[in-house]
Protein backbone atom coordinates (compact mmCIF):
# COMPACT_ATOMS: atom_id res chain seq x y z
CA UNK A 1 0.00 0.00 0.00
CA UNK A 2 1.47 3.06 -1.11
CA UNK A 3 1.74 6.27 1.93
CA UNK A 4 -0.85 8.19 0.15
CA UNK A 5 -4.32 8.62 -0.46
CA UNK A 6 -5.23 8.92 -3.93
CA UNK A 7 -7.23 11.61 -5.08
CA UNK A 8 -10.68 10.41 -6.94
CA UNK A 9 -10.99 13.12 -9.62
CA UNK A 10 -13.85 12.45 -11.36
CA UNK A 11 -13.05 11.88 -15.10
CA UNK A 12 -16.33 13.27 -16.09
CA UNK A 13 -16.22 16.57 -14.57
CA UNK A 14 -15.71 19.79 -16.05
CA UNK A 15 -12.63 22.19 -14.46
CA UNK A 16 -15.02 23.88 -12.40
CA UNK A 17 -15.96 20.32 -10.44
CA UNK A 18 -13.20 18.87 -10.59
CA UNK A 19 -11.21 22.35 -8.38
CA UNK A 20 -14.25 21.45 -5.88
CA UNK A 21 -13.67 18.16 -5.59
CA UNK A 22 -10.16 18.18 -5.50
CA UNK A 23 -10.83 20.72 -2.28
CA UNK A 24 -13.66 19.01 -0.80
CA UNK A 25 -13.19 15.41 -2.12
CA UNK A 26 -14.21 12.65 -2.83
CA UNK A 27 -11.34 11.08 -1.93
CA UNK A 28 -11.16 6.82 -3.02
CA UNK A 29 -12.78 5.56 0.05
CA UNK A 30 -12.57 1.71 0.14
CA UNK A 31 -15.52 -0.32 1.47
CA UNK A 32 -17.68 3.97 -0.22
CA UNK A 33 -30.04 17.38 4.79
CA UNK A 34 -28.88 20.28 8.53
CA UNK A 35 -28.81 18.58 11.60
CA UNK A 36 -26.67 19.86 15.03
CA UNK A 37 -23.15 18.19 15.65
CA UNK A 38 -24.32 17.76 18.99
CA UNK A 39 -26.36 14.27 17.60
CA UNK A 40 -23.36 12.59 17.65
CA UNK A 41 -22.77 10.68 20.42
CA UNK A 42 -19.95 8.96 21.97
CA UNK A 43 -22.22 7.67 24.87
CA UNK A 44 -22.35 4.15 23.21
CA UNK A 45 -18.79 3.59 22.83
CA UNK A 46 -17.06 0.46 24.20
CA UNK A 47 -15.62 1.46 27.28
CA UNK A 48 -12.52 0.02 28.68
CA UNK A 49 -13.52 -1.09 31.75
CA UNK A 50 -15.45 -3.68 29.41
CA UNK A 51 -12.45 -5.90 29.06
CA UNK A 52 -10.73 -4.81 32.57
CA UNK A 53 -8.07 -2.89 31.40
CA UNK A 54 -8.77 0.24 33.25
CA UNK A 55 -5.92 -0.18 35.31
CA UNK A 56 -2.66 1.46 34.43
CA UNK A 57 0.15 -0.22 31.56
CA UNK A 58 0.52 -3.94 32.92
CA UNK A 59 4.41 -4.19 32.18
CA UNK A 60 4.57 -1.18 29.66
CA UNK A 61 7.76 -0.18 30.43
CA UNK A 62 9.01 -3.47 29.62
CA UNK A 63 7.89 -2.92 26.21
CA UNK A 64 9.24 0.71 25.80
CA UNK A 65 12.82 -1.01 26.97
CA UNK A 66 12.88 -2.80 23.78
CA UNK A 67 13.25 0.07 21.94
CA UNK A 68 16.27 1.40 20.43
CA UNK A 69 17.22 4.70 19.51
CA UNK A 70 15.99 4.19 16.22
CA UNK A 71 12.99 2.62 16.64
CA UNK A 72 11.36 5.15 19.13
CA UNK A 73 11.24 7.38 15.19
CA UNK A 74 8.39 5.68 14.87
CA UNK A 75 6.22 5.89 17.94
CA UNK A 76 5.05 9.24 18.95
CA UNK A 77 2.74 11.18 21.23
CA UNK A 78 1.42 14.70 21.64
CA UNK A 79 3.35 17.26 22.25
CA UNK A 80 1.03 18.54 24.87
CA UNK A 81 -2.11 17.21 26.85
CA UNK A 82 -5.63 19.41 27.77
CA UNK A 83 -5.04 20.89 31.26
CA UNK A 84 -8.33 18.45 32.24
CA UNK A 85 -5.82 15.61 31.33
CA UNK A 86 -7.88 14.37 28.13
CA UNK A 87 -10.39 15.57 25.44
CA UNK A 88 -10.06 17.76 22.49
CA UNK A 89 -9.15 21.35 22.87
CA UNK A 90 -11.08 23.00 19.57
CA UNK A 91 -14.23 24.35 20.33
CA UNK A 92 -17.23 22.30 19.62
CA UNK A 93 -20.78 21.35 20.92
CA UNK A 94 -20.62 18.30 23.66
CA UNK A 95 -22.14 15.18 22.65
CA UNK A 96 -25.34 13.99 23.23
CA UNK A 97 -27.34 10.58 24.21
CA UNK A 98 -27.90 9.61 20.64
CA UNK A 99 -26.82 6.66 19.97
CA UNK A 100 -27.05 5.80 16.19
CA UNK A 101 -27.88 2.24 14.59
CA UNK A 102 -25.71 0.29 12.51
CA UNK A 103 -28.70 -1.35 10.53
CA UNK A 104 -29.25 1.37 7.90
CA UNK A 105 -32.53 1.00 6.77
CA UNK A 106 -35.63 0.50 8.65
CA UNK A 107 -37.67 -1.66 6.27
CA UNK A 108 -36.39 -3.40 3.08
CA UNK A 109 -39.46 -2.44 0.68
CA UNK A 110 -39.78 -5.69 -2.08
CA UNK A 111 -40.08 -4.01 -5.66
CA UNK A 112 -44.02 -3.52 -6.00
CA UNK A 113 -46.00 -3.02 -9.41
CA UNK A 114 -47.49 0.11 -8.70
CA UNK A 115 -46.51 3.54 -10.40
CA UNK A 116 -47.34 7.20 -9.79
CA UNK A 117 -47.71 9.77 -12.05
CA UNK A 118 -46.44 12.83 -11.27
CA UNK A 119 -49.10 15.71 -11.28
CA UNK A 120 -49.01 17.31 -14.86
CA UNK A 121 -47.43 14.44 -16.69
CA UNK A 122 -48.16 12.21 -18.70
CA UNK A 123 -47.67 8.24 -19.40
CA UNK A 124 -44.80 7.54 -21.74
CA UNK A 125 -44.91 5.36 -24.49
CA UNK A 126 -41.23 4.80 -24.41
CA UNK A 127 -40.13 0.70 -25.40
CA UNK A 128 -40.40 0.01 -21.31
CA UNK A 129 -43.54 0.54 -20.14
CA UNK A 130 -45.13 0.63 -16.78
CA UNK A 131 -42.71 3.87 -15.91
CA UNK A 132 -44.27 7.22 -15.90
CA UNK A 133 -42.22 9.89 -18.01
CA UNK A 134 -42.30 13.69 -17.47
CA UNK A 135 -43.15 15.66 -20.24
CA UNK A 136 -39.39 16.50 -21.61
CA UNK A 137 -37.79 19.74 -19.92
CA UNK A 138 -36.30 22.32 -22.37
CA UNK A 139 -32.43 20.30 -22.56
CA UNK A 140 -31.04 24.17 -22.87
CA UNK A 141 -32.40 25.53 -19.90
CA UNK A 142 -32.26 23.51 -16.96
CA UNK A 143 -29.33 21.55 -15.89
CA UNK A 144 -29.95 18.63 -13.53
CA UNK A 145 -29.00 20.76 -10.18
CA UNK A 146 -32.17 23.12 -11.58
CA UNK A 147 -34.15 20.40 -12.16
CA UNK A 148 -33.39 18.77 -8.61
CA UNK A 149 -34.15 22.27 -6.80
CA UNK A 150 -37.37 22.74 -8.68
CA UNK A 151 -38.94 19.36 -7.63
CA UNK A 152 -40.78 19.41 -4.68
CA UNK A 153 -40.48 15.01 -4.31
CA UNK A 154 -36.54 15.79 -4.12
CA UNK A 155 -36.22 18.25 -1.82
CA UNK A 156 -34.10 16.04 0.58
CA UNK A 157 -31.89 15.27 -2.06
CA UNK A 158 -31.69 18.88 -2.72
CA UNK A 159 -30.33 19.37 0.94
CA UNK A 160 -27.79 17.01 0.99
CA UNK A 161 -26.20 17.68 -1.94
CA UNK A 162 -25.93 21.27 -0.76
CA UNK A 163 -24.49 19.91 2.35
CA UNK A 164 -22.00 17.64 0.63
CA UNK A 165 -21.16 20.51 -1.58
CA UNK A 166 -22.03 18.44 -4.58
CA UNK A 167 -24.72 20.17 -5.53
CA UNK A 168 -22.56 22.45 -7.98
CA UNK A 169 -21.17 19.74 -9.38
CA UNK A 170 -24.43 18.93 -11.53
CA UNK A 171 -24.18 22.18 -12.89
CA UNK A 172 -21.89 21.28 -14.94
CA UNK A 173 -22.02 20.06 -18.65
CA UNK A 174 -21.80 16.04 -17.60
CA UNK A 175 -23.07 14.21 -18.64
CA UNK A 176 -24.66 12.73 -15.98
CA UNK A 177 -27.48 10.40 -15.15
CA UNK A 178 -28.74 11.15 -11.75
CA UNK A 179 -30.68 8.25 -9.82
CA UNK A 180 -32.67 10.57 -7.40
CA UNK A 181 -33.85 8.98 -4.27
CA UNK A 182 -37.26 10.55 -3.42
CA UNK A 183 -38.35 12.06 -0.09
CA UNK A 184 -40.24 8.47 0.58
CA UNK A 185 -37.13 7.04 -0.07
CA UNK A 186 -35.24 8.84 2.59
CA UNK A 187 -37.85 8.44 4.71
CA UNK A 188 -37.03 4.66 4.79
CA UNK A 189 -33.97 5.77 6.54
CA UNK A 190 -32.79 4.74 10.45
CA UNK A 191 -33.74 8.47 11.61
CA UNK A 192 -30.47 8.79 13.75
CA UNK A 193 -28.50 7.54 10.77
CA UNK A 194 -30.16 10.28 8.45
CA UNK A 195 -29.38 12.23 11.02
CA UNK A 196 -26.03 11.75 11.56
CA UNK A 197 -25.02 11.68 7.52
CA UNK A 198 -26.32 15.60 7.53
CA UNK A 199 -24.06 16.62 10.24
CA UNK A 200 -20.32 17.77 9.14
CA UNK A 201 -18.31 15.29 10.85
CA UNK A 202 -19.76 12.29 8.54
CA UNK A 203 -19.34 14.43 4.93
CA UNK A 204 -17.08 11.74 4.08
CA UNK A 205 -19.99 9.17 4.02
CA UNK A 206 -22.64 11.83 2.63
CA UNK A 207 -20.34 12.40 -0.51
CA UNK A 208 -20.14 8.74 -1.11
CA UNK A 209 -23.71 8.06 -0.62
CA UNK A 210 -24.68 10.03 -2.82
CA UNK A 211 -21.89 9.77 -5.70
CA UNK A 212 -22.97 6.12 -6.03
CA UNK A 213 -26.38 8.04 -7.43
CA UNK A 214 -24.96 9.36 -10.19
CA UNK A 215 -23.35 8.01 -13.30
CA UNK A 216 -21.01 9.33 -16.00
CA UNK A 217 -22.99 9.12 -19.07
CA UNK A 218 -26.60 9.68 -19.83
CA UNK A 219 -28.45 6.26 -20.04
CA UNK A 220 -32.57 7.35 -20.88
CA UNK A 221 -34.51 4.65 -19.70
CA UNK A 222 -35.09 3.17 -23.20
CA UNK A 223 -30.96 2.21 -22.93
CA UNK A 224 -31.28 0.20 -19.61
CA UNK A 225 -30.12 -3.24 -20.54
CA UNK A 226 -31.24 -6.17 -18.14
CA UNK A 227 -28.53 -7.64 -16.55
CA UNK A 228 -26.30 -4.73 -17.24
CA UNK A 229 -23.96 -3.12 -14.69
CA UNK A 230 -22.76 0.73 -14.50
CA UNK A 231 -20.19 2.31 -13.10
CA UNK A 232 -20.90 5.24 -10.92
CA UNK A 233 -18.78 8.16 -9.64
CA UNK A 234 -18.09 6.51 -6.18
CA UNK A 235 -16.25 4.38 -7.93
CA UNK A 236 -18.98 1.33 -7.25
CA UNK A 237 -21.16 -0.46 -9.99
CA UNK A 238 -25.21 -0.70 -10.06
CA UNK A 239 -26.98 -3.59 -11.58
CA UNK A 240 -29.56 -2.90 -13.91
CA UNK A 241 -32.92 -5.25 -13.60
CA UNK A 242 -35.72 -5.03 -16.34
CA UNK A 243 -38.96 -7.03 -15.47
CA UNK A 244 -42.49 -6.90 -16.44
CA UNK A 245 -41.51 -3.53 -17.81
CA UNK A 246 -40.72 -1.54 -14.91
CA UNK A 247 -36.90 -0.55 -14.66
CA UNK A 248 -35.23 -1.27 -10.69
CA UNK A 249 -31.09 -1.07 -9.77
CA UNK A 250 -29.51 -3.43 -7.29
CA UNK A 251 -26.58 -2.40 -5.38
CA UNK A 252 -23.49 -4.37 -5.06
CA UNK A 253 -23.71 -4.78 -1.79
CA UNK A 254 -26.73 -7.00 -2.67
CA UNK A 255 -24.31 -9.21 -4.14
CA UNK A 256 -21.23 -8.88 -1.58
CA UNK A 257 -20.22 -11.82 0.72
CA UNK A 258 -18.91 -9.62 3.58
CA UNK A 259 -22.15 -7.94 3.63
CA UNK A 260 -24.26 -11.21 3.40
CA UNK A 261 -22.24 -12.26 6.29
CA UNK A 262 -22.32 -9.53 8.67
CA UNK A 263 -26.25 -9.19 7.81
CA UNK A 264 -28.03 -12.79 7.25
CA UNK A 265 -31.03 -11.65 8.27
CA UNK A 266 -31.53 -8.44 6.04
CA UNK A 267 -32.87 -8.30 2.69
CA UNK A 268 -31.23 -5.89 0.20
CA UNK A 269 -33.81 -5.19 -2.38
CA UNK A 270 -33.37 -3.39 -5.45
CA UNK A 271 -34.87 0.35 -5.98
CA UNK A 272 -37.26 1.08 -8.69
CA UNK A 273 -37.44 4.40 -11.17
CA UNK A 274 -40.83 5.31 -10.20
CA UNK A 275 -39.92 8.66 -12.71
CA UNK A 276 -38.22 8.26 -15.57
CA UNK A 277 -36.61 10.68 -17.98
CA UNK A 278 -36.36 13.80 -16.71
CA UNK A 279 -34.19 15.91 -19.19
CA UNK A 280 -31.92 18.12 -18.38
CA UNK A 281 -29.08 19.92 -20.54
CA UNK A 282 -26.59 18.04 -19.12
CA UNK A 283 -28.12 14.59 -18.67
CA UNK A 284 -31.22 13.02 -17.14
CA UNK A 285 -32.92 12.17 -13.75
CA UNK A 286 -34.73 9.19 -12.71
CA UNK A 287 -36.47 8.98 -9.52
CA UNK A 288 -36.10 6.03 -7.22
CA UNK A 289 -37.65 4.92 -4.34
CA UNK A 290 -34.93 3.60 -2.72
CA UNK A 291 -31.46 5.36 -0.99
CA UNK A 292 -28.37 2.59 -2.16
CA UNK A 293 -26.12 1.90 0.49
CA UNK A 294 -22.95 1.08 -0.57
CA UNK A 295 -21.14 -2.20 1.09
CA UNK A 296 -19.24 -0.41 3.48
CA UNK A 297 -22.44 1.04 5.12
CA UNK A 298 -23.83 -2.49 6.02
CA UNK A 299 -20.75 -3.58 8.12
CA UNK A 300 -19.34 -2.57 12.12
CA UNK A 301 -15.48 -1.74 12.60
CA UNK A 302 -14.28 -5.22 12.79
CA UNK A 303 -16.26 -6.52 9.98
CA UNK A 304 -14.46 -3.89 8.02
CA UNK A 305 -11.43 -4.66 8.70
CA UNK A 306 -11.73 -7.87 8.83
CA UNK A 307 -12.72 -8.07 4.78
CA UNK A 308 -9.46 -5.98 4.30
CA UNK A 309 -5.72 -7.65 4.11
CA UNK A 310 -4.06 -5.17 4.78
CA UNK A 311 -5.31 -4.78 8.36
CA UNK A 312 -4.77 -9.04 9.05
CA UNK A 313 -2.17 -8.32 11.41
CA UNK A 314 -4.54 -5.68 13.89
CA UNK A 315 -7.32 -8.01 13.26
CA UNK A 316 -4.97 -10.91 15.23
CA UNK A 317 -4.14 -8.55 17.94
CA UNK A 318 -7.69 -7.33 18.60
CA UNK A 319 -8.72 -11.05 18.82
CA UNK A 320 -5.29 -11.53 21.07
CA UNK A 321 -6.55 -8.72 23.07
CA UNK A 322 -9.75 -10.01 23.65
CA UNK A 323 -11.72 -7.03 22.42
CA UNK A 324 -12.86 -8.03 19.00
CA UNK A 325 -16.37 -7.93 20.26
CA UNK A 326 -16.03 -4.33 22.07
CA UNK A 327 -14.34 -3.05 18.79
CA UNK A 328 -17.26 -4.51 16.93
CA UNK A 329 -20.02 -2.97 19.39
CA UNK A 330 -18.41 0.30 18.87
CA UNK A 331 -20.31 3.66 18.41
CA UNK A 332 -19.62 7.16 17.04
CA UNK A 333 -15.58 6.93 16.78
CA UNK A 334 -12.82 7.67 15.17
CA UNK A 335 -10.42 4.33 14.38
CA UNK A 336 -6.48 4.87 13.50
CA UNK A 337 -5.95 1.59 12.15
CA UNK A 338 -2.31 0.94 11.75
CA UNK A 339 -1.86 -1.21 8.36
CA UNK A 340 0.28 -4.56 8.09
CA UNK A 341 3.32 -2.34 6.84
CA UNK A 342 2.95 -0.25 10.23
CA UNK A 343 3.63 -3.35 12.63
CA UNK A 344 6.23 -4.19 10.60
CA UNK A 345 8.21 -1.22 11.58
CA UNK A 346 8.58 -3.15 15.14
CA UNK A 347 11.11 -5.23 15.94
CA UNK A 348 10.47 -8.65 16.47
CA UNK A 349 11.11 -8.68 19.90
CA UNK A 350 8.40 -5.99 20.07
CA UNK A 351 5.69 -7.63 18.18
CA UNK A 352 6.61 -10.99 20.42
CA UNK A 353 6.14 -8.91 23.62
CA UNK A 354 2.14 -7.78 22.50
CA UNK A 355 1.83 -11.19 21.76
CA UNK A 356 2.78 -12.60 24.65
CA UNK A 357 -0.10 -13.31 27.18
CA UNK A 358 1.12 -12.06 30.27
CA UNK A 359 1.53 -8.58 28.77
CA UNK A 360 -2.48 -8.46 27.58
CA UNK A 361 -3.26 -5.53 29.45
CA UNK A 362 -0.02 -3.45 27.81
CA UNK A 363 -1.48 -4.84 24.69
CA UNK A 364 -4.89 -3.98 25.50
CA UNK A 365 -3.83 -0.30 26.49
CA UNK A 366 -1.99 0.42 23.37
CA UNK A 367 -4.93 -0.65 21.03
CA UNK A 368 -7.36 1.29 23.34
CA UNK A 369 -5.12 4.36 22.35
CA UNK A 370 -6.21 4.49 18.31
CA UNK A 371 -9.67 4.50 19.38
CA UNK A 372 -11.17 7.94 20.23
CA UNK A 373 -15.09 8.21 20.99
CA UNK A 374 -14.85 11.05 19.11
CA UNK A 375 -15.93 11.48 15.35
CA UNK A 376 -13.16 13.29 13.63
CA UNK A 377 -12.69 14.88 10.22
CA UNK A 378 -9.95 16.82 9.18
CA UNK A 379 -11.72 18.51 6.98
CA UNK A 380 -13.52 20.01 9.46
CA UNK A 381 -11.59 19.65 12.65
CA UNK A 382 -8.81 22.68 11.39
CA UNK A 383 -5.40 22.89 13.44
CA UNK A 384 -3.77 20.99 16.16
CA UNK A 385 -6.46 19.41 18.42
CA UNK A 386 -6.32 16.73 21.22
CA UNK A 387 -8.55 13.91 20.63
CA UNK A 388 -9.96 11.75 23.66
CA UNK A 389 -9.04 8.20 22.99
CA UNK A 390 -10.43 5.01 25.07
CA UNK A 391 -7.34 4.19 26.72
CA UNK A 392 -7.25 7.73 28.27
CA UNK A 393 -4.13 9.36 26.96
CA UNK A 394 -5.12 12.29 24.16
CA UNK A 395 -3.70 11.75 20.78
CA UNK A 396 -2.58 14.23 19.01
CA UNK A 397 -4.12 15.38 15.18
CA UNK A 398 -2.84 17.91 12.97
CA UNK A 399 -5.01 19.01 9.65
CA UNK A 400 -5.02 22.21 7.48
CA UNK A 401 -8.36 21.42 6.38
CA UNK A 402 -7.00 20.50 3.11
CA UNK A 403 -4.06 17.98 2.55
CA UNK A 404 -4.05 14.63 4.89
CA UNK A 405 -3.27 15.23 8.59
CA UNK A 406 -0.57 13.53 10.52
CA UNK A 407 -1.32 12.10 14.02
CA UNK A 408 0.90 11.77 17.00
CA UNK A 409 3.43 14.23 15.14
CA UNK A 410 3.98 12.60 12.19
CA UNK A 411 2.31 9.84 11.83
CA UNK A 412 0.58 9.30 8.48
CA UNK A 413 -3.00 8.19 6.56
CA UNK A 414 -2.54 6.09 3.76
CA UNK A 415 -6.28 6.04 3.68
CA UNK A 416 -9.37 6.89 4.76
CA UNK A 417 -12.13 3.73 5.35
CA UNK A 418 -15.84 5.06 5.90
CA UNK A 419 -18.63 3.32 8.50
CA UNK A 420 -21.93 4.58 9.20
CA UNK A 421 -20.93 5.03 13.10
CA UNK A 422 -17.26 6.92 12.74
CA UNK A 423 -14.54 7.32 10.45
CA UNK A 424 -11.37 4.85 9.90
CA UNK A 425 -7.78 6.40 9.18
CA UNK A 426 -5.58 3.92 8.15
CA UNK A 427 -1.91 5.07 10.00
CA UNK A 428 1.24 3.76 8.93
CA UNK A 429 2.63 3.95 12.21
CA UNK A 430 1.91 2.30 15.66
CA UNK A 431 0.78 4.97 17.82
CA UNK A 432 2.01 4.36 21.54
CA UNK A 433 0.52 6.39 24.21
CA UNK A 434 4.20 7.54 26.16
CA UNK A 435 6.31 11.01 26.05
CA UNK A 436 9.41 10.61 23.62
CA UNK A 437 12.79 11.60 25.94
């Protein structure tokens, strides 16, 4: 894995998008509306005294001894602590008892046979039929952001692509095909998840969300193959389903193992175009009546990194920890995940001490430390800031609200992995919770 995040620039996108994406994102997230911060909650987060380490480091020193000169370059720590011994020093609202739900939608809806026309339109007698069409919109007047703000059964959409800063972005000449969930279909929403996607600290997952809506070409309704698959600007794929004449798209999460696993009992069912065809000068809009979720939505912290390689080596020491179930149980956080290449940085005598079972507790402690039951996003959270973590120690996070930020001094993200209940950071450094000498 290479020590960088790659930038997603949109090959569609006109020079006007793609400077706002470049500033705001998307960046390639793997696994990929105004609401008060103060619904995020860090109430629900595992607490240490779950798995008994809430004692000091069992034998930490020990473990510090085995460091040489050179090694301690890579293990860090703040350069100064909150006078209240812990939390983050920015500004912000405190958190409140919300605690948000990792199943995303409230009820699956099974594709039904039933249409509505939109007031003022009229059947179409396109090649698929069952699909009401809009009378065509004059292709040199509205674009599809015009079209979206003038619809009354889209005005959710409308907000949170103003939120996401996206909204721009279909302005420009495309072309696009926009699958627009309606206000029904957001509806169908977990409340405290809807909730939590419109608040700043989770504009990661928002952008996402709701690039996997929109495609790089235009595709009318009369080009939808059955059985075909299309790329969208998330970087994910949609599966196209004609039957009986009505027009649905399955996500790929419908399809995914990790996701099957981690959720056996829900159903993923597709989302039909209940509107088809609205023109715009730049593309075309279909409503749906379903929000896709893309795979990473549908799976807890370890799930996540358990379905990714390059985190095999944390995924052994959670389990040696014992706190694979508290990570998975884990609410409203912030994750620095250190990647395979990071523990390979430590000596072998190092990497035999966390695994030996009378130091659990040191072990414990240190993976404690790259959890904060904070949600943080350096694209919001500007400057240096000291973020609560579970062990107890703050860690430290540096961001210009632009390029990457570096944790515990210079520590570094070669990624960043979304969740519905935090944000990951994958670090390619082991972050250790002592004062360098």
């Amino acid at each position: 894995m290479k020590l960088s995040t790659v930038l997603f620039v949109l090959p569609f996108l006109g020079s006007t998008a793609g400077a706002l994406l470049r500033k705001n994102g998307p960046k390639r997230f793997r696994s990929r509306l105004i609401v008060p911060s103060s619904k995020i909650s860090s109430s629900t987060v595992a607490s240490k005294s779950d798995v008994g380490n809430s004692e000091p480091f069992d034998n930490f020193e020990g473990f510090v001894n085995l460091l040489s000169d050179t090694d301690m370059s890579i293990l860090h720590t703040p350069t100064a602590s909150p006078a209240d011994g812990g939390g983050i020093t920015a500004t912000g609202p405190p958190a409140a008892n919300v605690a948000p739900t990792l199943s995303p939608v409230e009820s699956q809806r099974a594709p039904t046979g039933s249409t509505t026309t939109p007031v003022g339109s009229a059947p179409s007698s396109s090649p698929v039929e069952g699909i009401p069409m809009d009378p065509p919109t004059d292709s040199g007047m509205v674009s599809i952001e015009g079209l979206v703000s003038s619809r009354e059964s889209l005005a959710i959409l409308e907000t949170a692509l103003i939120q996401s800063n996206l909204l721009s972005v279909l302005e420009d000449p495309g072309p696009y095909t926009l699958l627009a969930p309606t206000t029904a279909a957001f509806s169908a929403i977990d409340m405290n998840v809807l909730e939590l996607l419109l608040t700043p600290e989770f504009n990661f997952q928002l952008k996402d969300i709701l690039l996997y809506h929109v495609i790089g070409e235009t595709f009318l309704r009369s080009d939808l193959v059955d059985d075909e698959e299309l790329a969208t600007l998330s970087d994910g794929t949609l599966g196209v389903v004609v039957n009986n004449g009505e027009v649905f798209f399955m996500s790929e999460a419908a399809s995914d193992k990790a996701v099957a696993d981690a959720t056996s009992s829900t159903v993923i069912s597709p989302s039909k175009v209940v509107t088809a065809d609205l023109l715009a000068r730049n593309g075309v809009v279909h409503e749906i009546d379903t929000v896709f979720l893309p795979s990473w939505a549908y799976l807890n912290l370890l799930q996540q990194l358990e379905q990714d390689e390059d985190f095999s080596t944390l995924v052994e020491f959670l389990s040696l920890a014992k706190l694979s179930e508290s990570i998975s149980l884990t609410r409203s956080f912030t994750f620095f995940a250190p990647t395979n290449d990071a523990f390979e940085l430590l000596s072998k005598d190092q990497l035999d001490f966390l695994r030996d079972p009378a130091n659990l507790l040191s072990l414990q402690n240190i993976l404690w430390f790259h959890l904060s039951p904070q949600v943080y996003n350096h694209e919001v959270t500007v400057g240096t800031v000291q973020l609560p973590t579970a062990q107890g120690t703050p860690l430290q996070a540096v961001s210009d609200g632009i390029s990457l930020p570096t944790f515990q001094t210079d520590a570094g993200v070669e990624e960043i992995l979304l969740n519905l209940a935090g944000n990951i950071y994958a670090v390619n450094r082991v972050l250790l919770p002592i004062s360098r000498q």
